[in-house]
C-alpha atoms as a PDB file:
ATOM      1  CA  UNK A   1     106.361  35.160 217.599  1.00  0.00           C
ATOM      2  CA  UNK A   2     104.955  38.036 215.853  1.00  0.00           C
ATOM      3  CA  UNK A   3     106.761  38.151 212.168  1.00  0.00           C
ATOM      4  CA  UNK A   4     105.487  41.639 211.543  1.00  0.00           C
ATOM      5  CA  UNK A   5     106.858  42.902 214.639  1.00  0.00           C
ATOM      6  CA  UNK A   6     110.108  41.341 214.002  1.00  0.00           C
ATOM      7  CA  UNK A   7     110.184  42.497 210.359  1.00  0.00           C
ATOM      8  CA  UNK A   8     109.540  46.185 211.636  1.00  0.00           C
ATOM      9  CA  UNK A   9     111.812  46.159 214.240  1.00  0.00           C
ATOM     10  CA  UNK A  10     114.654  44.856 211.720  1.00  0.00           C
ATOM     11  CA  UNK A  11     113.679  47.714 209.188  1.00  0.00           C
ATOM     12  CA  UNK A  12     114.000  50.159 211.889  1.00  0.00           C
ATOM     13  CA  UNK A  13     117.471  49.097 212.903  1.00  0.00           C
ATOM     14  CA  UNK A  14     118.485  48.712 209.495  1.00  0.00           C
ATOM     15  CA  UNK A  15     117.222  52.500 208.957  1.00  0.00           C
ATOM     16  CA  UNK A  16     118.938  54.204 211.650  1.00  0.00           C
ATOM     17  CA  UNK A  17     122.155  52.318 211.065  1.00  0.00           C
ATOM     18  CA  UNK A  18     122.186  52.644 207.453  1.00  0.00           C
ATOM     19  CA  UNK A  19     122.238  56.434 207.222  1.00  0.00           C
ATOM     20  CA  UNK A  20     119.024  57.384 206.364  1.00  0.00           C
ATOM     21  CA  UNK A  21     117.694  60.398 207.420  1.00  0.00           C
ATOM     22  CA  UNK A  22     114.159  60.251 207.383  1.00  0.00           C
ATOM     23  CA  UNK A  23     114.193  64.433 208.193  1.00  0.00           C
ATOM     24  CA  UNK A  24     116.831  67.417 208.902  1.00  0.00           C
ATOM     25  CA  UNK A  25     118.520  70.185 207.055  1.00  0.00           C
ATOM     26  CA  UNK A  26     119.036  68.080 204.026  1.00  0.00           C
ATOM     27  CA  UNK A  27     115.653  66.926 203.359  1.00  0.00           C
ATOM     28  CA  UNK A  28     114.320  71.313 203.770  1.00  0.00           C
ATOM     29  CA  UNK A  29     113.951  72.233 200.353  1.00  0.00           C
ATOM     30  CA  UNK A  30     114.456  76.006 201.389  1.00  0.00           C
ATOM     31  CA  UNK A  31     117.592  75.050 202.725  1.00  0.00           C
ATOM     32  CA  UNK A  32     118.539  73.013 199.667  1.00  0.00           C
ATOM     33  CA  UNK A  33     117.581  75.521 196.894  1.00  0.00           C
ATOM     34  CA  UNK A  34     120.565  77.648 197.396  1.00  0.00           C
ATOM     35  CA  UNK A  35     123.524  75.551 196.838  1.00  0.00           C
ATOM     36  CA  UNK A  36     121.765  74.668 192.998  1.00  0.00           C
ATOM     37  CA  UNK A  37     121.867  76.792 190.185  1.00  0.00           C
ATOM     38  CA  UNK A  38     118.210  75.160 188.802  1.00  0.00           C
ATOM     39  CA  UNK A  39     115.090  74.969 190.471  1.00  0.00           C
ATOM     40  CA  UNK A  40     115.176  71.246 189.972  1.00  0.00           C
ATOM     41  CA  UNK A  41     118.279  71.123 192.283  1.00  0.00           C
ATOM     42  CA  UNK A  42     120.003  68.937 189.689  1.00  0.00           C
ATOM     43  CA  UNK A  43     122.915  71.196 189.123  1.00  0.00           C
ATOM     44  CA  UNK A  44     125.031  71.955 192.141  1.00  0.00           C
ATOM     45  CA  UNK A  45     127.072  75.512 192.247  1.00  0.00           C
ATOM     46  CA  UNK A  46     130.710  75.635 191.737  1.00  0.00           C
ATOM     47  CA  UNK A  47     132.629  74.828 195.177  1.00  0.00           C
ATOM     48  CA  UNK A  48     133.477  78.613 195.524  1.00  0.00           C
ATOM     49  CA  UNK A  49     129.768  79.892 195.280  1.00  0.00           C
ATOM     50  CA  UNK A  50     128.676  76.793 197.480  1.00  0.00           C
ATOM     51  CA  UNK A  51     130.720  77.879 199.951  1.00  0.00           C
ATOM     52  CA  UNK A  52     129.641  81.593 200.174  1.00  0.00           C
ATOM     53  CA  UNK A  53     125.561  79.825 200.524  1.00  0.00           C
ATOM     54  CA  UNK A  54     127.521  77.666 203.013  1.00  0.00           C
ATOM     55  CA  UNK A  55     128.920  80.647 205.124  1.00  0.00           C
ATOM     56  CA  UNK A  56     125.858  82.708 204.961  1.00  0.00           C
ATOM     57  CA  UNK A  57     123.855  80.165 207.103  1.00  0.00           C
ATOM     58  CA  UNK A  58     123.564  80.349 210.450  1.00  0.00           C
ATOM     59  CA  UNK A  59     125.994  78.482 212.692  1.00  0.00           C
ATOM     60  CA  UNK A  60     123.308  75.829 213.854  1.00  0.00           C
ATOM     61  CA  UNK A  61     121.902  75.084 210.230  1.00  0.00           C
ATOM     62  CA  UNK A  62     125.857  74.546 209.351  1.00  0.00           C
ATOM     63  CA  UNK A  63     126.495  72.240 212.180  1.00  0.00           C
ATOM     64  CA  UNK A  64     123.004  70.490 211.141  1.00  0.00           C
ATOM     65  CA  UNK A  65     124.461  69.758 207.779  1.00  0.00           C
ATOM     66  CA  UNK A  66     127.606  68.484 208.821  1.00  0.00           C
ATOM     67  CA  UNK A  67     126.418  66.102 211.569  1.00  0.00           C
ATOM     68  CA  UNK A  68     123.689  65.111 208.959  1.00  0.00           C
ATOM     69  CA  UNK A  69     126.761  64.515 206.512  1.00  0.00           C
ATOM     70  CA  UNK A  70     128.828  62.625 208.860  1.00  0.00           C
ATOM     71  CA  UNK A  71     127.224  59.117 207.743  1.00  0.00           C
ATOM     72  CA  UNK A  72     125.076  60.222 204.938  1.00  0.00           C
ATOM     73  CA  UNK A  73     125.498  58.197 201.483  1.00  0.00           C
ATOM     74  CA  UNK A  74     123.240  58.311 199.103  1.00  0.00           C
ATOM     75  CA  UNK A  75     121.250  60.698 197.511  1.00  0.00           C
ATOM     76  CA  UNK A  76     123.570  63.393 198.762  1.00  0.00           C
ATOM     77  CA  UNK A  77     127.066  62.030 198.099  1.00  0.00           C
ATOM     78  CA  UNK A  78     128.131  64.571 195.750  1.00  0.00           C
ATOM     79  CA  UNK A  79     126.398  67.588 198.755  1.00  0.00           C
ATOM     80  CA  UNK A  80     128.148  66.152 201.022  1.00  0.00           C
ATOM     81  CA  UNK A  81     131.654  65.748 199.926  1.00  0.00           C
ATOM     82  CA  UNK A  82     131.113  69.697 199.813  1.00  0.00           C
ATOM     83  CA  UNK A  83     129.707  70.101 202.992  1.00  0.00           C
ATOM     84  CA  UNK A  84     132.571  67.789 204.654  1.00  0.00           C
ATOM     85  CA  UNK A  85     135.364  69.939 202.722  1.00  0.00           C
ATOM     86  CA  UNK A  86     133.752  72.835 204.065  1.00  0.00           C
ATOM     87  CA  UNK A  87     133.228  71.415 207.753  1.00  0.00           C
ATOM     88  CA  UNK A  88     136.953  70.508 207.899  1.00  0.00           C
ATOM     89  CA  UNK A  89     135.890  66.587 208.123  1.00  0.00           C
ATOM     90  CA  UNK A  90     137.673  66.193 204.266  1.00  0.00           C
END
């Protein structure tokens, strides 16, 4: 057998079962930018403030983020957890 094939195939399961998004509405810095008082996007707004960023998008990017949330972990635990309040899922 083929061990790099195997070896890729593995990675690739692991990926897609593991939560990682490899592209969506929380990997669009545009989208991002908003919700962060800092160009760095180190510092996220205040719950209230994220929410009005959060309302202000359309319905589609919304549902984006929350499906994108759904079984995201890391780097955007902290996002999330807003997101998910927001969505109703918390």
């Amino acid at each position: 057998m083929n061990i790099k094939a195997i070896c890729l195939g593995a990675a690739i399961a692991l990926s897609s079962s593991g939560g990682i998004a490899l592209a969506g509405a929380l990997n669009e810095p545009d989208t991002m930018e908003p919700f962060f008082t800092d160009a760095s996007m180190k510092t996220m707004k205040p719950l209230e403030e994220f929410k009005v960023v959060f309302m202000a998008m359309p319905a589609e990017k919304r549902e984006q983020m929350k499906k994108e949330c759904a079984d995201m972990r890391q780097p955007f635990t902290a996002f999330c957890a807003n997101v998910n309040t927001l969505g109703g899922h918390n």
